[in-house]
Protein backbone atom coordinates (compact mmCIF):
# COMPACT_ATOMS: atom_id res chain seq x y z
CA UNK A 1 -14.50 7.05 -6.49
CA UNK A 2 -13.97 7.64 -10.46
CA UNK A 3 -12.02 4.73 -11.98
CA UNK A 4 -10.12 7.21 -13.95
CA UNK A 5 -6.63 8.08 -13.82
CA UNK A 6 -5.60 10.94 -11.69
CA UNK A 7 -4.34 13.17 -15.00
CA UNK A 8 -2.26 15.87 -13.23
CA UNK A 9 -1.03 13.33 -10.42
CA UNK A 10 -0.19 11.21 -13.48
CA UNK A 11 1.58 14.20 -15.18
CA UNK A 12 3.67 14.26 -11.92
CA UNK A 13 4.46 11.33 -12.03
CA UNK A 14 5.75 11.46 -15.35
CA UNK A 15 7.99 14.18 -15.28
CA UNK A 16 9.73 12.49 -12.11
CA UNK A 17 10.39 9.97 -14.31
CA UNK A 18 12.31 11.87 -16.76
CA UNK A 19 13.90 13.85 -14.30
CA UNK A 20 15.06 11.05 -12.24
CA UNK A 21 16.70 9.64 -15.82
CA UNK A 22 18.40 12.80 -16.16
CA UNK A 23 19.65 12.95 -12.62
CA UNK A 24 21.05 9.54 -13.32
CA UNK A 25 22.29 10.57 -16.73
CA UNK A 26 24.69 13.02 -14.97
CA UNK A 27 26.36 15.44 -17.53
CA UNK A 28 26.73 13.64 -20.31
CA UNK A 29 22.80 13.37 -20.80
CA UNK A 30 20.19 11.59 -22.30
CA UNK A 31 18.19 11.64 -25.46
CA UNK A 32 14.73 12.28 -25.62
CA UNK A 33 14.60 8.72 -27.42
CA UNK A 34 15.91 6.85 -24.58
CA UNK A 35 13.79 8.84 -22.61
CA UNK A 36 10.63 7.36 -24.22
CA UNK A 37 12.24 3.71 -24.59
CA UNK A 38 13.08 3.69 -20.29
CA UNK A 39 10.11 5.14 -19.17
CA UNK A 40 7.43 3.67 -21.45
CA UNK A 41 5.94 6.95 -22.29
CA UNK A 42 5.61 8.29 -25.83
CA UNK A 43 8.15 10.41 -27.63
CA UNK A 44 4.93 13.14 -28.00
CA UNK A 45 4.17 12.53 -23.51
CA UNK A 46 8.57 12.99 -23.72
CA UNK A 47 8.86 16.02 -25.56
CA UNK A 48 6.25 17.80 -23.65
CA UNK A 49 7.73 16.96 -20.61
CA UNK A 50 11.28 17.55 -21.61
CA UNK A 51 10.35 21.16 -22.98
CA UNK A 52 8.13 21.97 -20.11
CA UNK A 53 11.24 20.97 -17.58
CA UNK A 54 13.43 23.37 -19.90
CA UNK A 55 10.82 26.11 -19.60
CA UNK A 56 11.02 25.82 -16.18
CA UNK A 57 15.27 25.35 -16.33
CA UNK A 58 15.19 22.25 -14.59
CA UNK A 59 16.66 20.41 -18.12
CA UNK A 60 19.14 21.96 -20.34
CA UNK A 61 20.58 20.81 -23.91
CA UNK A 62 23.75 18.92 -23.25
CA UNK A 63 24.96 18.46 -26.82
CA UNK A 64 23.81 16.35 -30.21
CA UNK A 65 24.92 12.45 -30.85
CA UNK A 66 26.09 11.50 -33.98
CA UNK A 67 23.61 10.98 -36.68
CA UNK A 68 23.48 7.34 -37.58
CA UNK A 69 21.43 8.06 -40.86
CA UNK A 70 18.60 10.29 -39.28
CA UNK A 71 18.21 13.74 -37.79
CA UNK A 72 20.97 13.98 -35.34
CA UNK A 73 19.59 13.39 -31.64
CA UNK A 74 19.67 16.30 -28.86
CA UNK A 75 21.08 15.22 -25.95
CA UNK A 76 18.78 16.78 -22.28
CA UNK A 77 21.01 17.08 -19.10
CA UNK A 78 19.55 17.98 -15.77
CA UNK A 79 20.71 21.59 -14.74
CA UNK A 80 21.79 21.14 -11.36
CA UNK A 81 21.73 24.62 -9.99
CA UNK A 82 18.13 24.85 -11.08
CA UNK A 83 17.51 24.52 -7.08
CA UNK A 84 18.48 23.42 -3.94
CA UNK A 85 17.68 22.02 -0.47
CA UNK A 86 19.34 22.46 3.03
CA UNK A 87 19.83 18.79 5.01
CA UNK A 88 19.93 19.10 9.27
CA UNK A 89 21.36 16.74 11.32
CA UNK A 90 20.29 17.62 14.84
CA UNK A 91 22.48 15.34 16.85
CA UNK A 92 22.81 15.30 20.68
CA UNK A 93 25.77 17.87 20.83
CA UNK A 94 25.74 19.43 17.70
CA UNK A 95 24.35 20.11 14.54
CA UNK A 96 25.63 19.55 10.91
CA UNK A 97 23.87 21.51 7.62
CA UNK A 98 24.45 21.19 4.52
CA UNK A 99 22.87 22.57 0.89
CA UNK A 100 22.76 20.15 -1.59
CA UNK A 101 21.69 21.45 -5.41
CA UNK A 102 19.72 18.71 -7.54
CA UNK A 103 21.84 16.32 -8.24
CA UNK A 104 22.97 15.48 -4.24
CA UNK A 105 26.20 17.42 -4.90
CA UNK A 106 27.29 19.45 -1.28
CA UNK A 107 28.05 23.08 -2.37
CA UNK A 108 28.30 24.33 1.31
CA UNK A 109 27.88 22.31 4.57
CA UNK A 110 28.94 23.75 8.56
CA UNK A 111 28.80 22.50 11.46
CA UNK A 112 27.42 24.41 14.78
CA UNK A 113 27.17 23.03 18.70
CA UNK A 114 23.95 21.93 20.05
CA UNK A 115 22.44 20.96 22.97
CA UNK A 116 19.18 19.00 21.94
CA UNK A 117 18.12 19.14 25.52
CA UNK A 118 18.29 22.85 25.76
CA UNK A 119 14.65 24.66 25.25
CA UNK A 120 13.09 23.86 22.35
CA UNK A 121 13.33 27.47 21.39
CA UNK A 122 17.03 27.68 21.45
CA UNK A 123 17.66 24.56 19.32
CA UNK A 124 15.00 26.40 16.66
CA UNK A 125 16.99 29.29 16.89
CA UNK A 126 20.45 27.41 15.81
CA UNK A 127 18.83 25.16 13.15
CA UNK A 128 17.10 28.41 11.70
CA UNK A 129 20.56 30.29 12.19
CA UNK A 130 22.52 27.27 10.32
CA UNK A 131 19.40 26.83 7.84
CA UNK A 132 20.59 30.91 6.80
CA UNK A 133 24.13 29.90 7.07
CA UNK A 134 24.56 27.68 4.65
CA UNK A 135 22.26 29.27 2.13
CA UNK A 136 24.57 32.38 2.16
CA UNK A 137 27.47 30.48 1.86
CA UNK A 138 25.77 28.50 -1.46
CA UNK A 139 27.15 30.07 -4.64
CA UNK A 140 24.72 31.41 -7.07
CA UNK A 141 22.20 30.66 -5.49
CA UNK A 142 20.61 33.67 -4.70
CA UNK A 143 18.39 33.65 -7.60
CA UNK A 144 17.42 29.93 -7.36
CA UNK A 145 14.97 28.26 -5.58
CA UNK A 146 15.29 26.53 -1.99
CA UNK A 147 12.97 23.79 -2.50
CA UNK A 148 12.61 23.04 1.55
CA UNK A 149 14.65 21.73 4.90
CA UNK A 150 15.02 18.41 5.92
CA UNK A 151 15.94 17.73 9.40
CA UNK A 152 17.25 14.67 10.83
CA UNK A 153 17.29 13.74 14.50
CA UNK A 154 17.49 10.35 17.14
CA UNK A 155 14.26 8.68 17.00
CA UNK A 156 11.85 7.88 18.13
CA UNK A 157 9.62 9.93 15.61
CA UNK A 158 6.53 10.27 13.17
CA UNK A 159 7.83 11.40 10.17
CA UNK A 160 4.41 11.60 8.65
CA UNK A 161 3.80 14.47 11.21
CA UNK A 162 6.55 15.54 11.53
CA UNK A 163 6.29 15.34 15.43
CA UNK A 164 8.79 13.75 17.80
CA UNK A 165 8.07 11.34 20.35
CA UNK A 166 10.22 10.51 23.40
CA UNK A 167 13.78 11.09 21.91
CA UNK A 168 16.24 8.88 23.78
CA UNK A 169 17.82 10.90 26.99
CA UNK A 170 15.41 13.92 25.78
CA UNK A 171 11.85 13.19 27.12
CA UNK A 172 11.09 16.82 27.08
CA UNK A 173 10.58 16.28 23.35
CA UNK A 174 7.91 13.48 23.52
CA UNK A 175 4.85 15.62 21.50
CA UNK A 176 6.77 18.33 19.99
CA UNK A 177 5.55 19.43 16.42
CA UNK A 178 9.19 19.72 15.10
CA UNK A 179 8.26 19.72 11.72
CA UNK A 180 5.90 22.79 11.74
CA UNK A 181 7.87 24.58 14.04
CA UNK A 182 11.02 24.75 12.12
CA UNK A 183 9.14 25.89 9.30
CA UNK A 184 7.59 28.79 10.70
CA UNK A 185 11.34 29.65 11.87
CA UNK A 186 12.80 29.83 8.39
CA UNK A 187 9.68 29.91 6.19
CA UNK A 188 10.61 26.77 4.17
CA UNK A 189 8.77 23.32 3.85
CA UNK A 190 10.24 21.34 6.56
CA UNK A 191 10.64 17.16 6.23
CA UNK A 192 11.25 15.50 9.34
CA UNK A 193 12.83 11.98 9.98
CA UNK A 194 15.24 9.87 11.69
CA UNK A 195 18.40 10.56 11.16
CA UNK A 196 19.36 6.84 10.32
CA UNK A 197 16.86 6.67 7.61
CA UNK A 198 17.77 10.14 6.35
CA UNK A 199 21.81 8.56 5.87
CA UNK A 200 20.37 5.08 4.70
CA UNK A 201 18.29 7.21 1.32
CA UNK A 202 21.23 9.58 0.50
CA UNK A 203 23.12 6.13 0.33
CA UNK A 204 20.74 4.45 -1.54
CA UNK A 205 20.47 7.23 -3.98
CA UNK A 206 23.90 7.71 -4.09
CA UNK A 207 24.85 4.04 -5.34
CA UNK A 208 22.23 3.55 -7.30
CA UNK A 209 21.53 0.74 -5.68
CA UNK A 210 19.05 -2.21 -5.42
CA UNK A 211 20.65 -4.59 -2.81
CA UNK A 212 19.09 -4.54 0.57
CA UNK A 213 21.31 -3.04 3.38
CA UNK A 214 21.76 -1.83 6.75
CA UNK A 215 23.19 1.76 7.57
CA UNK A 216 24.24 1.01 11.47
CA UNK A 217 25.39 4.72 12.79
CA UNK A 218 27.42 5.11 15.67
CA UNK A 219 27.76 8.04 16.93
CA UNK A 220 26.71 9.56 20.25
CA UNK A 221 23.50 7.14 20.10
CA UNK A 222 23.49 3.79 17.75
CA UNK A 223 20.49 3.19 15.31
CA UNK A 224 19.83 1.34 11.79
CA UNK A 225 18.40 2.56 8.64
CA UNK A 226 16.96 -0.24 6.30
CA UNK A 227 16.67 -0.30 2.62
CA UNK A 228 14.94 -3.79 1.93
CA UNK A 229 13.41 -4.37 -1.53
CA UNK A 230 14.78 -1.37 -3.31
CA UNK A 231 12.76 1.13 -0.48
CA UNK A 232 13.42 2.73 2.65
CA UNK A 233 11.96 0.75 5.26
CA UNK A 234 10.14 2.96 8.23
CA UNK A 235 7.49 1.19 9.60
CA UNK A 236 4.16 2.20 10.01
CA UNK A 237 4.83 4.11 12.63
CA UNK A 238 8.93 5.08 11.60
CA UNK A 239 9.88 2.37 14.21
CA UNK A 240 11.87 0.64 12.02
CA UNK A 241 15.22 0.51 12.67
CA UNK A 242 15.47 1.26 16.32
CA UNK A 243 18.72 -1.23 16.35
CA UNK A 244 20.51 0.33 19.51
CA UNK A 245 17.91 -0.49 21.74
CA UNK A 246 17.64 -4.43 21.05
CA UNK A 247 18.88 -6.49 24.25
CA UNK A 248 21.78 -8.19 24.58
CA UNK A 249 22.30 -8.25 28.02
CA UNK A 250 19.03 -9.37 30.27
CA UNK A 251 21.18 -8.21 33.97
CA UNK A 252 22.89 -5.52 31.87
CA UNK A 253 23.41 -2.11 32.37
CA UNK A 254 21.04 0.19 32.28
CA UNK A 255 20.31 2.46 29.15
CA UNK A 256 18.94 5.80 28.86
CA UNK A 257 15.97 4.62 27.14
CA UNK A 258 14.88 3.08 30.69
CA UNK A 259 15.82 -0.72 29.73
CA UNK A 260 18.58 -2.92 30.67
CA UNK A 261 21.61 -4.14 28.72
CA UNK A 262 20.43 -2.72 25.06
CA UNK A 263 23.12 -2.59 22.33
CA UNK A 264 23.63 0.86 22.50
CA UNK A 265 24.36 1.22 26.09
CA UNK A 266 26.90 -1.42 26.54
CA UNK A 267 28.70 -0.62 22.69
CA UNK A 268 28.62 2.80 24.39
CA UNK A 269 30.27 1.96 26.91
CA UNK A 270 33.24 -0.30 25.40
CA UNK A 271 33.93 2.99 23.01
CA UNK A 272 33.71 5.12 26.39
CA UNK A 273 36.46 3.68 27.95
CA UNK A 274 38.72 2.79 24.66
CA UNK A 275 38.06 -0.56 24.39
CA UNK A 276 37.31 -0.17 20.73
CA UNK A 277 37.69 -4.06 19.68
CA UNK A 278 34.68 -4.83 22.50
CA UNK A 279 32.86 -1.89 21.00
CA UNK A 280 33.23 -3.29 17.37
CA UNK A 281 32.35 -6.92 18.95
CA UNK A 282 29.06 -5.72 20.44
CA UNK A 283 28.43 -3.92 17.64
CA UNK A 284 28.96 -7.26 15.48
CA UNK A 285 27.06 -9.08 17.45
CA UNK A 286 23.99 -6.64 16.57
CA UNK A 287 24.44 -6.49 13.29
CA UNK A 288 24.78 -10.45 12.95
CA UNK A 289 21.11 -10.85 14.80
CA UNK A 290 20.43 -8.40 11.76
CA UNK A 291 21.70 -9.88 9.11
CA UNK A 292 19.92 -13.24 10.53
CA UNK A 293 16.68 -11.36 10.90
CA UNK A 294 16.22 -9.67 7.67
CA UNK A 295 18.86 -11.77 5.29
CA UNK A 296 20.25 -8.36 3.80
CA UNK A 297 22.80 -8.05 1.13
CA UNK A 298 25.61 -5.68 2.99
CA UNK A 299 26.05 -3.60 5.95
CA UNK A 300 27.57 -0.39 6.22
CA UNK A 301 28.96 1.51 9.20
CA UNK A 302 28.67 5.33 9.84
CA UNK A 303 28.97 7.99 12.70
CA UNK A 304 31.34 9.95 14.37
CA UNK A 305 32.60 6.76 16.50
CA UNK A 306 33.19 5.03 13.86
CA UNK A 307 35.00 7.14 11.82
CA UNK A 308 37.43 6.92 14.34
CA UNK A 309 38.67 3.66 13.90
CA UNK A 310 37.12 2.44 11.00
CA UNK A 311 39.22 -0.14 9.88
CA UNK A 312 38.84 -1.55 13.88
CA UNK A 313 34.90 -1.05 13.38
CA UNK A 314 34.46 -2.93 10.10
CA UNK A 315 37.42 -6.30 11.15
CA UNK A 316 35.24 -6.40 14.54
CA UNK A 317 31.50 -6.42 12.71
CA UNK A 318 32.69 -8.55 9.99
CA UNK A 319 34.40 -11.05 12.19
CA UNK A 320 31.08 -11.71 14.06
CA UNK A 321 28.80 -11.66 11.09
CA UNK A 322 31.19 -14.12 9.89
CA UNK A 323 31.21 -16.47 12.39
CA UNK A 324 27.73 -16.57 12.79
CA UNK A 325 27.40 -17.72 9.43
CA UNK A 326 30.10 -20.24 9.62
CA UNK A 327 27.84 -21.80 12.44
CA UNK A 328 25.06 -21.51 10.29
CA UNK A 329 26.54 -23.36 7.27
CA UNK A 330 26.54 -20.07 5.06
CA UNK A 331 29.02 -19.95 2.42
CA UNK A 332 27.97 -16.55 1.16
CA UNK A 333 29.73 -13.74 3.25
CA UNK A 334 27.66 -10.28 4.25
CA UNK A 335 30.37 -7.79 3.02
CA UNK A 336 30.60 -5.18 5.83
CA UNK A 337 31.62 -1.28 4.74
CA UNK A 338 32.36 2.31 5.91
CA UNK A 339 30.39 5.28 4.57
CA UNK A 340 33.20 7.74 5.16
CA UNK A 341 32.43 10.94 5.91
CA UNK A 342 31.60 10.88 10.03
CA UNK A 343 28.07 12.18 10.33
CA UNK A 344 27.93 13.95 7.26
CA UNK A 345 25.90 11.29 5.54
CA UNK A 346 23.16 12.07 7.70
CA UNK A 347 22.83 15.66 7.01
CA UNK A 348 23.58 14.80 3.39
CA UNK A 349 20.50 12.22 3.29
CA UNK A 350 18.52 14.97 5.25
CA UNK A 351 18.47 17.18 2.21
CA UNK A 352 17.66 14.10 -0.05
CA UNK A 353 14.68 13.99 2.34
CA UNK A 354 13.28 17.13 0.15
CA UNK A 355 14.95 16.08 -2.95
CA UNK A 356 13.77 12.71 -3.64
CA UNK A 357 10.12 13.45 -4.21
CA UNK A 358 11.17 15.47 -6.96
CA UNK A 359 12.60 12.63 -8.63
CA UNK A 360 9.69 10.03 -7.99
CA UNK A 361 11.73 8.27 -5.27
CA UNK A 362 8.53 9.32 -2.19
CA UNK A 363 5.19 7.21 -2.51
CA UNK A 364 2.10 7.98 -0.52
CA UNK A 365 3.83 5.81 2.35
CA UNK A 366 6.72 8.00 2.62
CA UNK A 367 9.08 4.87 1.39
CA UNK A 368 11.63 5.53 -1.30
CA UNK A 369 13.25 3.01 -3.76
CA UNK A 370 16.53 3.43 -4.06
């Protein structure tokens, strides 16, 4: 192997860089100075870049800053219409899509039943149908790219394939080539993952964050998405996360996955029935074996269920997490949020799926820094 650098993987590379600045920029822009000065390149390797992004209408002027002396400075914004991608959340009972342009705004999003234990040719058919949907509904964006689909979904999964495994009270799927399938139904690049780690990037890209954290959705199945170090934490083999399915209970009940007395199948079954402090308890109680585990900086509640009774969710987890530490002589507290917006968040990190590559945010692992 050449000890050389890889020139046009490097050239990538660079541009991501300076488009990930601008996407941060937001609006109001960013000199081709500052450009240079954050990303350690040259303000020759900038204005290349910058003018072949404009070429390709990707980057835009955004204005001039005052002169201080010199040649007044040209300000580069990213042009967020320059292209789009659709997000999927393919949840048990129904299906949420969404088209997000470059910089992660929604410009159309609907909402269609499922049944993800239907044939796998009927749940194609609706995630192609909602895949055309939302594209027509997209304003001007008939004449702009539609970079690809990313599709969400309960685990367990290989993202790297793109093929499911046995999907929790859906064995049927155990094998299926999801991922190449839904491409060849709308004739887009398809990106596959679970829909916990889908909700746990768009967040992470969203705050602009660094902290590690936990993304615990409830919703008609319980899982975790982990950002630990900055990067969206899989696995090797996209097992991370698989929260709902830790046990609690050794004599418990029994959970569709085929164990006893898991997380998901008693916090289930407190929400089933109404008893939403138990729900929040057991669901505390989780996260705090979490928090223990891993030592993260915040966690952060999503899903249908919870949106429901939030404020009930987040006094429950907290309360737990806090006592725990109290027992543990921690002074420091684990604050303990919503993400607002039911399941949205997953079909919103979906399409972030496609997105964040552009930006430098995928390495060869498939982990993204936040």
């Amino acid at each position: 192997m050449s000890g050389g650098a890889n020139l046009p993987a490097l050239r990538h590379h660079n541009a991501s860089l300076v488009l990930d600045l601008l996407r941060v920029a937001g609006e109001q822009g960013i000199s081709r100075l500052e450009l240079a000065e954050r990303t350690g390149l040259t303000p020759q390797a900038v204005s290349k870049i910058t003018a072949r992004l404009r070429a390709e209408g990707l980057a835009a002027e955004a204005g001039r800053l005052a002169s201080t002396g010199g040649k007044p400075r040209t300000v580069l914004r990213l042009v967020p219409d320059a292209g789009y991608a659709v997000g999927l959340h393919l949840d048990r009972d129904e299906l949420t899509a969404v088209l997000a342009d470059l910089a992660g705004t929604t410009v159309a999003t609907r909402t269609f039943p499922l049944d993800l234990g239907a044939p796998a040719a009927d749940v194609l058919a609706t995630a192609a149908h909602a895949v055309q949907t939302v594209r027509a509904e997209g304003r001007r964006t008939e004449d702009r790219p539609v970079f690809g689909v990313g599709a969400a979904l309960p685990g367990p999964l290989d993202h790297r394939s793109g093929v499911l495994h046995r999907v929790t009270g859906f064995p049927r799927w155990d094998g299926y080539p999801l991922r190449d399938a839904l491409a060849e139904h709308t004739g887009l690049p398809v990106v596959v993952d679970k829909d916990t780690n889908a909700a746990a990037l768009g967040l992470a890209l969203r705050e602009r964050t660094e902290a590690d954290f936990a993304y615990l959705h409830l919703g008609t199945g319980l899982g975790a998405g982990l950002v630990l170090g900055g990067a969206l934490h899989r696995g090797a083999r996209t097992g991370a996360g698989e929260f709902g399915h830790q046990t609690l209970q050794l004599d418990g009940p029994p959970c569709h996955c085929g164990g006893r007395g898991c997380i998901e199948a008693l916090c289930l079954a407190a929400a089933g029935r109404g008893d939403v402090a138990e729900a929040a308890r057991v669901l505390g109680a989780g996260a705090a074996n979490l928090v223990g585990l891993l030592d993260i900086d915040r966690v952060v509640l999503g899903g249908r269920t919870v949106a429901a009774h939030e404020d009930a969710y987040v006094r429950g987890v907290r309360a737990v997490i806090e006592e725990r530490a109290r027992r543990e002589g921690v002074t420091a507290s684990v604050p303990v949020t919503v993400a607002g917006g039911g399941d949205r968040p997953v079909a919103e990190g979906a399409a972030q799926l496609v997105l964040a590559p552009l930006f430098g945010r995928a390495g060869e692992d498939g982990g993204e820094r936040g």
